[in-house]
PDB file of N, CA and C in Angstrom:
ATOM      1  N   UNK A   1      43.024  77.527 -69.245  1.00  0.00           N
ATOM      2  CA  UNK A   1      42.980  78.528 -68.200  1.00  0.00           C
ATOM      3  C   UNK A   1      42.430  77.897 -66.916  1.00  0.00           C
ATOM      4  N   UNK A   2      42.890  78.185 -65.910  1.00  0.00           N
ATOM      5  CA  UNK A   2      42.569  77.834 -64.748  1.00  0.00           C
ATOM      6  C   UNK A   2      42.123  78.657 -63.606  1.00  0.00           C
ATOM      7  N   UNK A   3      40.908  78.663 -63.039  1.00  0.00           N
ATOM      8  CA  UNK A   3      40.604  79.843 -62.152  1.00  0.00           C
ATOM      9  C   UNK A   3      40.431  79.550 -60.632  1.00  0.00           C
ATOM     10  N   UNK A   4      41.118  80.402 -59.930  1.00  0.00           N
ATOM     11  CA  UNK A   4      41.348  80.187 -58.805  1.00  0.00           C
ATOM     12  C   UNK A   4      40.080  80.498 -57.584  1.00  0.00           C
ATOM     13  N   UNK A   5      39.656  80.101 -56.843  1.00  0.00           N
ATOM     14  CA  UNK A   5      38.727  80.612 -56.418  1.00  0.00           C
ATOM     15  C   UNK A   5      39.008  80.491 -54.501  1.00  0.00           C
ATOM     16  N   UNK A   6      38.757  81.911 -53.752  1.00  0.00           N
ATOM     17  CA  UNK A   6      39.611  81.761 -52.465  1.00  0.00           C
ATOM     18  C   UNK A   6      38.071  82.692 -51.919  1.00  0.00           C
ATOM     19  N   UNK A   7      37.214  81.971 -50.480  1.00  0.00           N
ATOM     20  CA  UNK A   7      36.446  82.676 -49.953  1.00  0.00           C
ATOM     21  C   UNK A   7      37.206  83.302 -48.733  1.00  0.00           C
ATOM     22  N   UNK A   8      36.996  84.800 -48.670  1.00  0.00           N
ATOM     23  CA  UNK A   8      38.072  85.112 -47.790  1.00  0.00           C
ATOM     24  C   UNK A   8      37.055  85.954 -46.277  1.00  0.00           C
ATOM     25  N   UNK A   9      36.781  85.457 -45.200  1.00  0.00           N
ATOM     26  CA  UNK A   9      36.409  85.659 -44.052  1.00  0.00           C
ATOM     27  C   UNK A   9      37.439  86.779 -43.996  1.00  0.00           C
ATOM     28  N   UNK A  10      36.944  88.139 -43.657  1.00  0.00           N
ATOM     29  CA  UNK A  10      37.737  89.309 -43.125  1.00  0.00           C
ATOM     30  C   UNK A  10      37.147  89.683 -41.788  1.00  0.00           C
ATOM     31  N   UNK A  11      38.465  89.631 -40.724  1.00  0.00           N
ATOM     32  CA  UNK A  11      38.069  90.057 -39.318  1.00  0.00           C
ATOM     33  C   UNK A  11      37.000  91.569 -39.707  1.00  0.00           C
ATOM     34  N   UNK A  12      35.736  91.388 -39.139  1.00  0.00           N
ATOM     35  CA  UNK A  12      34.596  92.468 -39.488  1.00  0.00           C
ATOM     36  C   UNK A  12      34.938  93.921 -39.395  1.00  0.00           C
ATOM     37  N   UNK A  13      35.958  93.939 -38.135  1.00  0.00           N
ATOM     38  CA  UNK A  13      36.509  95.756 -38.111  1.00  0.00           C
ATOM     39  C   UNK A  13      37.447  95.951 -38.642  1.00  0.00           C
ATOM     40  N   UNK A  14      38.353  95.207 -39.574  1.00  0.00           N
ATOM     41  CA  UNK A  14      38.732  95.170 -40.688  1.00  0.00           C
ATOM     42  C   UNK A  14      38.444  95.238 -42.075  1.00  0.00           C
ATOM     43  N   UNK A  15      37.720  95.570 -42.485  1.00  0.00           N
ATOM     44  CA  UNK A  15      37.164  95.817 -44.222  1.00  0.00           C
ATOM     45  C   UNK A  15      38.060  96.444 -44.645  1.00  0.00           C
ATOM     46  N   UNK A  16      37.601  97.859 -44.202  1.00  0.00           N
ATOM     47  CA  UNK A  16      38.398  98.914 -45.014  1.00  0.00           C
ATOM     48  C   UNK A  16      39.451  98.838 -44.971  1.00  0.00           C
ATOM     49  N   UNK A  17      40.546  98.499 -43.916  1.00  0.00           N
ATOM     50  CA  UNK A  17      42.223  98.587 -44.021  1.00  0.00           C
ATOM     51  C   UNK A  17      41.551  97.441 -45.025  1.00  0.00           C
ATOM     52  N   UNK A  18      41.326  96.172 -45.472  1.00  0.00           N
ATOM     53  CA  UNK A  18      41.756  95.176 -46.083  1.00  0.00           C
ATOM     54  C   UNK A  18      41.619  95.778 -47.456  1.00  0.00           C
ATOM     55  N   UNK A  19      40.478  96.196 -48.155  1.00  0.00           N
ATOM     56  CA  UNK A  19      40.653  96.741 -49.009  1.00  0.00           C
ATOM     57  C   UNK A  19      41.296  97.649 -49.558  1.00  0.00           C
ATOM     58  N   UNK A  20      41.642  98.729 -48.755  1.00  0.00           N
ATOM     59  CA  UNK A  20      42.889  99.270 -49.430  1.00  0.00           C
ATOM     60  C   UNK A  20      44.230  98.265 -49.462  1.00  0.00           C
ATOM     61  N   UNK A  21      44.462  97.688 -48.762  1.00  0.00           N
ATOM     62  CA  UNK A  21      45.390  96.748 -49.106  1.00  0.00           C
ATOM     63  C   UNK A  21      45.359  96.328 -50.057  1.00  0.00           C
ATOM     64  N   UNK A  22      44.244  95.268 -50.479  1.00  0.00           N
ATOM     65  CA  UNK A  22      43.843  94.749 -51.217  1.00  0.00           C
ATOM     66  C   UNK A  22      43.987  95.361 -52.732  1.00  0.00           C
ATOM     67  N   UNK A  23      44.109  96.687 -53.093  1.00  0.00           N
ATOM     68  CA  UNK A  23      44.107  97.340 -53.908  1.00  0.00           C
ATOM     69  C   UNK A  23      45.594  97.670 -54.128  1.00  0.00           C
ATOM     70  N   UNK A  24      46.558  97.596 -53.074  1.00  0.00           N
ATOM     71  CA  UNK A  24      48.036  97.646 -53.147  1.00  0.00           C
ATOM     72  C   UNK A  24      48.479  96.161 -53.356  1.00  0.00           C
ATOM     73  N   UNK A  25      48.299  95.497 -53.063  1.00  0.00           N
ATOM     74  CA  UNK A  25      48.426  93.972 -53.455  1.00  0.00           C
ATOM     75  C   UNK A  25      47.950  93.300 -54.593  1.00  0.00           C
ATOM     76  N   UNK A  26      46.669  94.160 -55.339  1.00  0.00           N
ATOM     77  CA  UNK A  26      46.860  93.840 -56.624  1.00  0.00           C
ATOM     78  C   UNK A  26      47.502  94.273 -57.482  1.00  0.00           C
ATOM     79  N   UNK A  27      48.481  94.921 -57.379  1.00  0.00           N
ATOM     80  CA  UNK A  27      49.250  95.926 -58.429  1.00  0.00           C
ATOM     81  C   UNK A  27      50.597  94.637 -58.582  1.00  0.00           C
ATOM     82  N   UNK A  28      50.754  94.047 -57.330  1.00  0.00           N
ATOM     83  CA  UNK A  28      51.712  92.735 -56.934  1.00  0.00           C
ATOM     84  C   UNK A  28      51.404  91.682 -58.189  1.00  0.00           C
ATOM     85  N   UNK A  29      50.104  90.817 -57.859  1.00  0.00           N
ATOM     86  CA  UNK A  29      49.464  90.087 -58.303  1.00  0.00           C
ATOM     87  C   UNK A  29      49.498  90.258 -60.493  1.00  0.00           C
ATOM     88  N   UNK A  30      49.287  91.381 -60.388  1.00  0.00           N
ATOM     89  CA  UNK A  30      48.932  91.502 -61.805  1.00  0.00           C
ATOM     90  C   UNK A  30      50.519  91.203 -62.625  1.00  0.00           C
ATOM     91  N   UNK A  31      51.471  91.368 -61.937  1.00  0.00           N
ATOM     92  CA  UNK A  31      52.841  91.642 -62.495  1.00  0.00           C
ATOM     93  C   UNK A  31      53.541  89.723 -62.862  1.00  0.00           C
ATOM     94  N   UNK A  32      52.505  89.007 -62.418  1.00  0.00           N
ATOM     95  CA  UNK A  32      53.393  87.603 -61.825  1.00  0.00           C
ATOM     96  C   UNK A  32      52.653  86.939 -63.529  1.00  0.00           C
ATOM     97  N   UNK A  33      54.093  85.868 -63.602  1.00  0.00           N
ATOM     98  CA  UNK A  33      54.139  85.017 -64.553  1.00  0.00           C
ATOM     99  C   UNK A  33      52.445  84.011 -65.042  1.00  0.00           C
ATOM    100  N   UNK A  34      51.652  84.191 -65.877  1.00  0.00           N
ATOM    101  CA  UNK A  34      50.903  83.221 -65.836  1.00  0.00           C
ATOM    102  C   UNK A  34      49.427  83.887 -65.598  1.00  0.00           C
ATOM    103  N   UNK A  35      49.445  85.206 -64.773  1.00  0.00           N
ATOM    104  CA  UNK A  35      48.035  86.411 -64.561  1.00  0.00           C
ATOM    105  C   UNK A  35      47.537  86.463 -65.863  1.00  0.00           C
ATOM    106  N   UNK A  36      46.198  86.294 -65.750  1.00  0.00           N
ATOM    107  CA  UNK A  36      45.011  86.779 -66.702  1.00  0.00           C
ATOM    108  C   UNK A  36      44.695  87.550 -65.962  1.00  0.00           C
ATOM    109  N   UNK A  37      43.622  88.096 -64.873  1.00  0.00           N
ATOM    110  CA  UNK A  37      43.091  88.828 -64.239  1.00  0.00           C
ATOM    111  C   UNK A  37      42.503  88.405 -63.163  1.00  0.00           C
ATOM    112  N   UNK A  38      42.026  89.439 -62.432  1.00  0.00           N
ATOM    113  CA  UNK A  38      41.254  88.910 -60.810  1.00  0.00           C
ATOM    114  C   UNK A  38      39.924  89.368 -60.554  1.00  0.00           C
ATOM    115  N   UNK A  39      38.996  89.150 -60.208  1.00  0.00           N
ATOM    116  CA  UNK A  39      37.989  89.838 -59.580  1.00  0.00           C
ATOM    117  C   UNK A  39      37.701  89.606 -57.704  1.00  0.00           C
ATOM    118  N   UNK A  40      37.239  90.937 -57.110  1.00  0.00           N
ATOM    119  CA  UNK A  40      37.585  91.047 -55.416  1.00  0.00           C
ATOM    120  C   UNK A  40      35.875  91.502 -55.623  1.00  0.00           C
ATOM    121  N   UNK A  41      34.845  90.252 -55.069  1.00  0.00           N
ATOM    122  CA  UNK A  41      33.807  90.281 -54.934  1.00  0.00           C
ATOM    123  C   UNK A  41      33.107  90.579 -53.005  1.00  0.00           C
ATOM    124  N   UNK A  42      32.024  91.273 -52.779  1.00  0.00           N
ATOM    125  CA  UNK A  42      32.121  91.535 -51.652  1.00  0.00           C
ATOM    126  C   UNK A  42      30.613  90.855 -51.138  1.00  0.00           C
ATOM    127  N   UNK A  43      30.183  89.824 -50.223  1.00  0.00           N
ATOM    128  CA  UNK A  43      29.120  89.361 -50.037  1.00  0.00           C
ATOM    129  C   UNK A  43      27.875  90.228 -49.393  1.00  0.00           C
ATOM    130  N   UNK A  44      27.012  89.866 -50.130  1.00  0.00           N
ATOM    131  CA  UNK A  44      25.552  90.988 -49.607  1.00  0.00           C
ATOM    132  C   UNK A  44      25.495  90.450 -47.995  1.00  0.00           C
ATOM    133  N   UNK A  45      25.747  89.308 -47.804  1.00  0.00           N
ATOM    134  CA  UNK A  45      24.716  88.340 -46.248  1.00  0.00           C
ATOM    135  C   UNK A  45      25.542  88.875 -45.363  1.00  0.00           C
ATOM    136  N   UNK A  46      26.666  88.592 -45.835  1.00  0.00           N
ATOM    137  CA  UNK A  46      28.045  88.710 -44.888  1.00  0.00           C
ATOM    138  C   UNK A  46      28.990  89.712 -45.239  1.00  0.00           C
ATOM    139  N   UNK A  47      28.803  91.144 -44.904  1.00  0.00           N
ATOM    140  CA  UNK A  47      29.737  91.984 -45.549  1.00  0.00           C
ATOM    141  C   UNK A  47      31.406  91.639 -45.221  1.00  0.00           C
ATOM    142  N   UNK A  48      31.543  91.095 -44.182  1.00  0.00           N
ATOM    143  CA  UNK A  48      32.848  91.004 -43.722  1.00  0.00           C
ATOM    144  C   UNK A  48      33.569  89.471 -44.782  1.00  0.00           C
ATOM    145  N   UNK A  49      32.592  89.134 -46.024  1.00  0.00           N
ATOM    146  CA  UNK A  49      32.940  87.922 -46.686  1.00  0.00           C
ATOM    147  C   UNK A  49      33.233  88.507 -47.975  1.00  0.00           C
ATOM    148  N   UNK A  50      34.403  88.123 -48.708  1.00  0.00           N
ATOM    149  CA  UNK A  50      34.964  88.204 -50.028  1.00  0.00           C
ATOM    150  C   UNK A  50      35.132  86.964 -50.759  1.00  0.00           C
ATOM    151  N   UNK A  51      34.708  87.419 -52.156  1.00  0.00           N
ATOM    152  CA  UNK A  51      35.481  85.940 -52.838  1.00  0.00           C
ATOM    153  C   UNK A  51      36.355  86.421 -53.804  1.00  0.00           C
ATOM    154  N   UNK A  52      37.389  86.182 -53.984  1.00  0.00           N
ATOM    155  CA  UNK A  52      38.595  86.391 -54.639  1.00  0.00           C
ATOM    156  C   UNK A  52      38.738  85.152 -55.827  1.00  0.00           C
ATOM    157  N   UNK A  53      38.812  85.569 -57.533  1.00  0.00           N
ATOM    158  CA  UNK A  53      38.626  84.913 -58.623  1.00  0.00           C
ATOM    159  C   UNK A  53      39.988  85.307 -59.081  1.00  0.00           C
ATOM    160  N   UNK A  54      40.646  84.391 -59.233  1.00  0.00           N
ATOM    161  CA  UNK A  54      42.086  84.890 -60.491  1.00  0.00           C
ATOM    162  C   UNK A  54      42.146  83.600 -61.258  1.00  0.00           C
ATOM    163  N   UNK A  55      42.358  84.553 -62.550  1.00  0.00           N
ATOM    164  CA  UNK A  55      42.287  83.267 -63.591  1.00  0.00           C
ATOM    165  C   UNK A  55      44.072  83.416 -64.062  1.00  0.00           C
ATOM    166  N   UNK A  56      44.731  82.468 -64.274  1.00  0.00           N
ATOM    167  CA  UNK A  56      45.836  81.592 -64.452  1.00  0.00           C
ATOM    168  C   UNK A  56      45.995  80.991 -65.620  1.00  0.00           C
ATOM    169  N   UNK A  57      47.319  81.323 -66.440  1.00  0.00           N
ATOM    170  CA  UNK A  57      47.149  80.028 -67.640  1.00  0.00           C
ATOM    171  C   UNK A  57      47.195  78.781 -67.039  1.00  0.00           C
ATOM    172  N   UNK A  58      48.044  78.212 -65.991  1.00  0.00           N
ATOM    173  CA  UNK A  58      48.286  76.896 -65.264  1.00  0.00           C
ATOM    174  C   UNK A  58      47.855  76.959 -63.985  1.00  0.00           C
ATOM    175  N   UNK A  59      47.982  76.029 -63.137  1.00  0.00           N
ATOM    176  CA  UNK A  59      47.894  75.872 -61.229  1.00  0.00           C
ATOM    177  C   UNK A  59      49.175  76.173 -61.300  1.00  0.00           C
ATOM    178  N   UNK A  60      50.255  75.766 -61.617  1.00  0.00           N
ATOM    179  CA  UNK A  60      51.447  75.869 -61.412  1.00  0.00           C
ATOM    180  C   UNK A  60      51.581  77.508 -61.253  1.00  0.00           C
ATOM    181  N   UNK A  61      51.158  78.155 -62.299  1.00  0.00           N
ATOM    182  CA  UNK A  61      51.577  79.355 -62.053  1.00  0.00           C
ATOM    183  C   UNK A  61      50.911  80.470 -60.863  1.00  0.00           C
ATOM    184  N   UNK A  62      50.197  79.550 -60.533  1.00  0.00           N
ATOM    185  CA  UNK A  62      49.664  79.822 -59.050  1.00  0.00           C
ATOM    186  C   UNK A  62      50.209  79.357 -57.844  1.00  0.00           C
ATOM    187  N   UNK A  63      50.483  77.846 -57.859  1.00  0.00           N
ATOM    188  CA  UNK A  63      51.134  77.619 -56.733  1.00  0.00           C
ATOM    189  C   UNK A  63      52.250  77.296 -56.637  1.00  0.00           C
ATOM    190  N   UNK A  64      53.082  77.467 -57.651  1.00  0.00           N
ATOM    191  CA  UNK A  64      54.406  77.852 -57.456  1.00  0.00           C
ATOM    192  C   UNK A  64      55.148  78.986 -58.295  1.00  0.00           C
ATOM    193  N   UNK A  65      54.767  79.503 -59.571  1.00  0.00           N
ATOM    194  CA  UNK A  65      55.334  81.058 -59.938  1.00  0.00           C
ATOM    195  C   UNK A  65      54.634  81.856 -58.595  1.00  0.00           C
ATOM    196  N   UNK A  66      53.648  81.822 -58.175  1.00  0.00           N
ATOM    197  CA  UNK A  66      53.715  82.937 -57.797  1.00  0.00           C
ATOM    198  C   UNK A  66      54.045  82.626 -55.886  1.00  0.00           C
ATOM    199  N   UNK A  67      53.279  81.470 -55.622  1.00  0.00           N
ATOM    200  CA  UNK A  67      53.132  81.249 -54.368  1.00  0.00           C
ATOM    201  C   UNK A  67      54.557  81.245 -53.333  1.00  0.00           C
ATOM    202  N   UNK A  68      55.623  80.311 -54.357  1.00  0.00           N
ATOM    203  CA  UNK A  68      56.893  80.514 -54.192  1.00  0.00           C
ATOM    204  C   UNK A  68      57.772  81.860 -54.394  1.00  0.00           C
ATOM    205  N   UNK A  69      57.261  82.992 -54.545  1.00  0.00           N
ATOM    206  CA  UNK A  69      57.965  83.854 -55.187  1.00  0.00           C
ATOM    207  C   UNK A  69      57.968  85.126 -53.891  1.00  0.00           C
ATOM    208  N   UNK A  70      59.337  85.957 -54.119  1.00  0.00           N
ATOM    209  CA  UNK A  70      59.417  87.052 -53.237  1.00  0.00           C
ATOM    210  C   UNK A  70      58.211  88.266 -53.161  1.00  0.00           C
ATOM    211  N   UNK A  71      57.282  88.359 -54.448  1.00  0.00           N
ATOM    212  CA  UNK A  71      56.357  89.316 -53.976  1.00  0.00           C
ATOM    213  C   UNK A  71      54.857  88.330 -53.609  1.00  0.00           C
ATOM    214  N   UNK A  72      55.124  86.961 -53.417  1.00  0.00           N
ATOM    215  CA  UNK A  72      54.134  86.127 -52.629  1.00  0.00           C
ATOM    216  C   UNK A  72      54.267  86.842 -51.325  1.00  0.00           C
ATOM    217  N   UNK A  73      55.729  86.666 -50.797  1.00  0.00           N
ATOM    218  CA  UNK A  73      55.827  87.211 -49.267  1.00  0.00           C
ATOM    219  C   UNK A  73      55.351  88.684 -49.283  1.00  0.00           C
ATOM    220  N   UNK A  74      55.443  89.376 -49.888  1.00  0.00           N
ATOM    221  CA  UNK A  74      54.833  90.492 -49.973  1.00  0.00           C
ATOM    222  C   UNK A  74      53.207  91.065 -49.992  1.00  0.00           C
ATOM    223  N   UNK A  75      52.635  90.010 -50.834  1.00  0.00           N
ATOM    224  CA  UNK A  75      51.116  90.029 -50.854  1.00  0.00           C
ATOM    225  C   UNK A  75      51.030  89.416 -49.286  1.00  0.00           C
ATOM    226  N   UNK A  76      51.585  88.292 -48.862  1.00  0.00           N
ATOM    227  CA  UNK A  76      50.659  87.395 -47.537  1.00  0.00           C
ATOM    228  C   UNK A  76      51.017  89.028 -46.319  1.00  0.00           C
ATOM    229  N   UNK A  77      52.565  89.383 -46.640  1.00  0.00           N
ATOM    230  CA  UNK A  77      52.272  90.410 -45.231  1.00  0.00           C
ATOM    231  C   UNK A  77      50.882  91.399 -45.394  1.00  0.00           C
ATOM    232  N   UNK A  78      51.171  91.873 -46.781  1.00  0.00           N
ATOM    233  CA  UNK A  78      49.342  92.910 -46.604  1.00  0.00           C
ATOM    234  C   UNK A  78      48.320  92.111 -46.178  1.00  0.00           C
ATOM    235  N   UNK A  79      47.982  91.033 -46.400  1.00  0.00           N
ATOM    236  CA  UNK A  79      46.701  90.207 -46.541  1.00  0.00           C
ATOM    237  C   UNK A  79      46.564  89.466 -45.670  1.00  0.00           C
ATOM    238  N   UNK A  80      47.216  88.879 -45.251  1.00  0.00           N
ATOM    239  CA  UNK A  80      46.849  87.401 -44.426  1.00  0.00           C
ATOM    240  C   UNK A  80      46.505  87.882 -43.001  1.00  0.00           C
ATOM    241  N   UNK A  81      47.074  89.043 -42.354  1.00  0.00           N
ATOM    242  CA  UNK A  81      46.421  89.419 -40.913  1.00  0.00           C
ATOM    243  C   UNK A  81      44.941  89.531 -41.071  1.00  0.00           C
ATOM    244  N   UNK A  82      44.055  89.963 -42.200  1.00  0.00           N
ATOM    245  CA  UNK A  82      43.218  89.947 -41.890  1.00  0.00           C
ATOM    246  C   UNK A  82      41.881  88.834 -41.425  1.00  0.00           C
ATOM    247  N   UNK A  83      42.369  87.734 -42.356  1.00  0.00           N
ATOM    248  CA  UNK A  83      41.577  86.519 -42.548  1.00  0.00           C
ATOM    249  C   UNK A  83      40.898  86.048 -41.225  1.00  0.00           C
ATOM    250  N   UNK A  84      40.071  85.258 -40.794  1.00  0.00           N
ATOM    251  CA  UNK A  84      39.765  84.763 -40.131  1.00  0.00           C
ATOM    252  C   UNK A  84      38.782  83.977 -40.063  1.00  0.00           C
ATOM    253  N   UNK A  85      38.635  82.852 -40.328  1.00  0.00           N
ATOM    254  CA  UNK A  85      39.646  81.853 -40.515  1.00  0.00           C
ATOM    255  C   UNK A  85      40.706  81.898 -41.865  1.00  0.00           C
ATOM    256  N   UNK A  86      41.175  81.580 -42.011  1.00  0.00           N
ATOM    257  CA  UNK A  86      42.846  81.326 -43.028  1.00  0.00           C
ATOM    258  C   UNK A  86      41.886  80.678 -44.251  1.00  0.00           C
ATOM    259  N   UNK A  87      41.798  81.227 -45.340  1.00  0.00           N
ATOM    260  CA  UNK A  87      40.538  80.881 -46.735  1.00  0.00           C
ATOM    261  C   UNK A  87      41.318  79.511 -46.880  1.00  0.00           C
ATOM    262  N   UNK A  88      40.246  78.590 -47.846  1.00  0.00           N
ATOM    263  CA  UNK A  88      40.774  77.827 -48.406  1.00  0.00           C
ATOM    264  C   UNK A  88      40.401  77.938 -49.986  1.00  0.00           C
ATOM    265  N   UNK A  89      41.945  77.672 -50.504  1.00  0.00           N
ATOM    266  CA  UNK A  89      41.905  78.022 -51.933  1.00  0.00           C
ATOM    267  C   UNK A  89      41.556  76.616 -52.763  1.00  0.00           C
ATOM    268  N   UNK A  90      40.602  76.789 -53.802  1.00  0.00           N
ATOM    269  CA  UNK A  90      41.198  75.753 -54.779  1.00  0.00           C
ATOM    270  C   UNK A  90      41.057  76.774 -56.454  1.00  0.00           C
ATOM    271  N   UNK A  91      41.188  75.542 -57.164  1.00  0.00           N
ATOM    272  CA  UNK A  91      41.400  75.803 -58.607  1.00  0.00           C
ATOM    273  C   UNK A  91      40.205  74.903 -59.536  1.00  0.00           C
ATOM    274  N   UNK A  92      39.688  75.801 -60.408  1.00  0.00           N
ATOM    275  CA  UNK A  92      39.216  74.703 -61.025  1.00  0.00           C
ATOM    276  C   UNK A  92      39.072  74.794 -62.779  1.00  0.00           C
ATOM    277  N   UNK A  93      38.716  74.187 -63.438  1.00  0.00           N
ATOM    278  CA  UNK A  93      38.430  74.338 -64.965  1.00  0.00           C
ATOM    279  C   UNK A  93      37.380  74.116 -65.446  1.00  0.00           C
ATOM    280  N   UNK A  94      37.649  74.373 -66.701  1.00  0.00           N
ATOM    281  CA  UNK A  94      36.067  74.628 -67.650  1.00  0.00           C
ATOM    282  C   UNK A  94      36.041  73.252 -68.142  1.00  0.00           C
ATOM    283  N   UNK A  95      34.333  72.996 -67.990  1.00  0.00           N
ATOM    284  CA  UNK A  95      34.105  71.943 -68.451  1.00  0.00           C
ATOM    285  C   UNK A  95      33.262  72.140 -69.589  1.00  0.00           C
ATOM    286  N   UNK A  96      34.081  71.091 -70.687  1.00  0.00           N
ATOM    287  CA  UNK A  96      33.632  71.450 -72.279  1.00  0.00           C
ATOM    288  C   UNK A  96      31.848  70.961 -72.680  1.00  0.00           C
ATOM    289  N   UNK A  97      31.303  71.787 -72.953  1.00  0.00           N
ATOM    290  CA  UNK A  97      29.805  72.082 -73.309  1.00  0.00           C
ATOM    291  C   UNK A  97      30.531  70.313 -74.223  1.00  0.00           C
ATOM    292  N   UNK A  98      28.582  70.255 -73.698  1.00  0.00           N
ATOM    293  CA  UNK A  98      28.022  69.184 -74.628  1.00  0.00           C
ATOM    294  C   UNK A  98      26.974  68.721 -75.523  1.00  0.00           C
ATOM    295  N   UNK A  99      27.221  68.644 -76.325  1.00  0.00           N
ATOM    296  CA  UNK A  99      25.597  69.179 -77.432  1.00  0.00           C
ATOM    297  C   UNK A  99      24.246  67.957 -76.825  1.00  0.00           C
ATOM    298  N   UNK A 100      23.242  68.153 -76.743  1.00  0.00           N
ATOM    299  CA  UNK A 100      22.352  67.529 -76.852  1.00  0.00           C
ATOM    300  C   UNK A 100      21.754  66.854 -77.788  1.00  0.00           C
ATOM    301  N   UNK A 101      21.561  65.581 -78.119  1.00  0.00           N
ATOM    302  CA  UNK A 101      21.375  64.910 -78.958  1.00  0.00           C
ATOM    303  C   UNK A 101      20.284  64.613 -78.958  1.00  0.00           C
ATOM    304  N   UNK A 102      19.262  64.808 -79.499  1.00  0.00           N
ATOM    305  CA  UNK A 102      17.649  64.598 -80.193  1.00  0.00           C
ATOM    306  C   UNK A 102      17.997  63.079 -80.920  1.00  0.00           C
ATOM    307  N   UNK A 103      17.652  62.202 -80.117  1.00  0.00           N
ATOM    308  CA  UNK A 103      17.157  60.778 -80.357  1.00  0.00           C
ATOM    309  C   UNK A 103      15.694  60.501 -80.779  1.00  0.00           C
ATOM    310  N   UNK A 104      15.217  61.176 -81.367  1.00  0.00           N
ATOM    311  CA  UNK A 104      13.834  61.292 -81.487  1.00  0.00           C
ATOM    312  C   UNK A 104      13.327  61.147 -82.843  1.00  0.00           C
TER     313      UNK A 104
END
């Protein structure tokens, strides 16, 4: 599994349109090849700051099932006016626990 992680700067007199968007654009999101689920987190410091979590069986099915795909263009028209600056996304994975070894 692979989880996506996007900090998203929202123009400040923008919240609320974004979130309702945001709530029509996940109905998009949930439908695409490769979705586990998302979480739309909202920052205490910086209310106008989100972090956006979607977990993925692959990257692929992030940046190209979905990124390439006709309801991609659909999510960026709800979403992307708001940003400011333009988030930067990455991806990352789980790193496998390691037992501690008592040399002792």
């Amino acid at each position: 599994m692979i989880l996506e992680v996007a900090v998203l700067d929202v123009i400040p007199s923008e919240t609320n349109s974004f979130e309702r968007d945001f709530a029509t654009a996940s109905l998009i999101i949930t439908r695409m090849k490769g979705y586990q689920g998302h979480e739309l987190k909202r920052c205490l410091e910086v209310s106008s700051r989100y972090l956006l979590l979607v977990h993925w069986d692959t990257v692929e099915d992030h940046t190209i099932g979905f990124r390439q795909s006709p309801e991609y263009q659909e999510w960026k028209s709800l979403l992307h006016k708001y940003y400011d600056p333009f988030p930067r996304v990455e991806h990352y994975e789980a790193v496998p626990a390691r037992p501690i070894v008592d040399k002792g």
